[in-house]
Protein backbone atom coordinates (compact mmCIF):
# COMPACT_ATOMS: atom_id res chain seq x y z
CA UNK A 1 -12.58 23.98 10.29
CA UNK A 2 -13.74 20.38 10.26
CA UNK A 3 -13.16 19.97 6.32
CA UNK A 4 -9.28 20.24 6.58
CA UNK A 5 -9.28 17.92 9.77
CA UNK A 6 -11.26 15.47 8.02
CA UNK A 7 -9.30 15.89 4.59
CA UNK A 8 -6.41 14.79 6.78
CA UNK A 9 -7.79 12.06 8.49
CA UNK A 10 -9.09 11.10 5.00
CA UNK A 11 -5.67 11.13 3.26
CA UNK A 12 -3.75 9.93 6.65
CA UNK A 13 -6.07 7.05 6.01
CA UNK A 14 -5.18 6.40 2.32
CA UNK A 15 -1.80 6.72 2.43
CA UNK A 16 -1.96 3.88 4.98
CA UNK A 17 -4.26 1.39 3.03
CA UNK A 18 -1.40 2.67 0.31
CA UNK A 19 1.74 1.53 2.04
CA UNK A 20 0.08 -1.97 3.21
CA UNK A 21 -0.87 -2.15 -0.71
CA UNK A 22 2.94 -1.70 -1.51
CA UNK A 23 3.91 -4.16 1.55
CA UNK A 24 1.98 -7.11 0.02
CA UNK A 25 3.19 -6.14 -3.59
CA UNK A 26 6.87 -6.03 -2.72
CA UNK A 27 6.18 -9.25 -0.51
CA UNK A 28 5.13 -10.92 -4.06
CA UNK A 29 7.47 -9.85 -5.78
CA UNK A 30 10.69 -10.61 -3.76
CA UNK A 31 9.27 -14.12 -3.67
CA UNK A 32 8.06 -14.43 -6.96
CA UNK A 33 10.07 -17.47 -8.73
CA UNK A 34 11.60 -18.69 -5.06
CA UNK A 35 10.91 -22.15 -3.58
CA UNK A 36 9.05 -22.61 -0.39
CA UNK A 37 11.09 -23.66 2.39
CA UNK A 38 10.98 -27.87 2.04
CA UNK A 39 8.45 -29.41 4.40
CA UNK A 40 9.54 -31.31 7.08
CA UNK A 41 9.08 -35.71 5.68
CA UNK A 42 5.46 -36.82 6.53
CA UNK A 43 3.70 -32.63 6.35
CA UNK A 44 0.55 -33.16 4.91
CA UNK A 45 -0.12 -29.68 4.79
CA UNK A 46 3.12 -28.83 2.68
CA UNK A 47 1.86 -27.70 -0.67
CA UNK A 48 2.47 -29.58 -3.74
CA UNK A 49 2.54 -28.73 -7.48
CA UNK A 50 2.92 -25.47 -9.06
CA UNK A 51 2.51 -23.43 -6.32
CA UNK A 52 5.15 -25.46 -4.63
CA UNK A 53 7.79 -23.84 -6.34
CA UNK A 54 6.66 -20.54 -6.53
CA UNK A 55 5.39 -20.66 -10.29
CA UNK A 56 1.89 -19.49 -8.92
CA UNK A 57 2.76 -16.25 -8.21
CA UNK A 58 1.10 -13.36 -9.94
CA UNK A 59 3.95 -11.18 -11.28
CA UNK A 60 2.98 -9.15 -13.61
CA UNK A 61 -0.33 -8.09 -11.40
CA UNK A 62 1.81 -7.60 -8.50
CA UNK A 63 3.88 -4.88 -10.22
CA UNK A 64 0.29 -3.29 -11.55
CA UNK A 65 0.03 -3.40 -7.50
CA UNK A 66 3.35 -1.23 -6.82
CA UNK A 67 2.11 1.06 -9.43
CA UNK A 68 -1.72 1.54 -8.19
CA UNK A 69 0.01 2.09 -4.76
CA UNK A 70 2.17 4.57 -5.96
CA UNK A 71 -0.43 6.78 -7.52
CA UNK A 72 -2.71 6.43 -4.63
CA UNK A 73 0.19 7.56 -2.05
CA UNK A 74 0.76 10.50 -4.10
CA UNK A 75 -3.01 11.60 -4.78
CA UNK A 76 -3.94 11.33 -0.82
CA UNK A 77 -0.15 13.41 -0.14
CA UNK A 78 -1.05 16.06 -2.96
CA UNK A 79 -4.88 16.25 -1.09
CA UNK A 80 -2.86 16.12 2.46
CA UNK A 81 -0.77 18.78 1.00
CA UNK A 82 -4.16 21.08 0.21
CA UNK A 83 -5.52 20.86 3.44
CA UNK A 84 -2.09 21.74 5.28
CA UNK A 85 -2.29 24.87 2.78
CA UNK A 86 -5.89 25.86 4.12
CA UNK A 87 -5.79 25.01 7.64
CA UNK A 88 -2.23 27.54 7.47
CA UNK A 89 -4.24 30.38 4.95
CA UNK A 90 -7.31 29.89 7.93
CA UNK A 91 -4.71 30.25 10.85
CA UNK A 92 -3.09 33.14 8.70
CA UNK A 93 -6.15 35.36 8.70
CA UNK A 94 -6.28 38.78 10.28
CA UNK A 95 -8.98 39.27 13.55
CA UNK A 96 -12.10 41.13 12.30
């Protein structure tokens, strides 16, 4: 019995690291083309240039992101799906 519970753990897991995946790739992209908020007059640390204006951002690879987290979320549901299927077939089984 300690393959499905670690199957779960296992996808549980995944489909975590998945969503966080998705979280910084929808971050990117509703920022991607926006301004930073203006610094306040004398902020050294207030970025300057390109990245200033949001031209830095990595579009394209932050869709590849939303896709790649996709997938992943539905491979670790499909294997969380398996194990919910065994651990029921295991409970389901007649007392010898």
């Amino acid at each position: 019995m300690a393959f499905p519970v670690s199957a779960l753990s296992s996808a549980l897991g995944g489909m975590m690291t998945s969503m966080r995946r998705m979280d910084r790739a929808a971050a990117a992209i509703a920022t991607a083309g926006l301004p930073e908020a203006p610094a306040a007059p004398g902020d050294a640390s207030a970025p300057a240039g390109p990245a200033a204006n949001g031209a830095a951002c990595d579009l394209p690879g932050a869709m590849m992101d939303v896709l790649v987290a996709q997938r992943a979320f539905s491979a670790q549901l499909r294997v969380l799906r398996a194990a919910d299927e065994m651990i029921r077939e295991t409970v389901d089984l007649p007392e010898r």
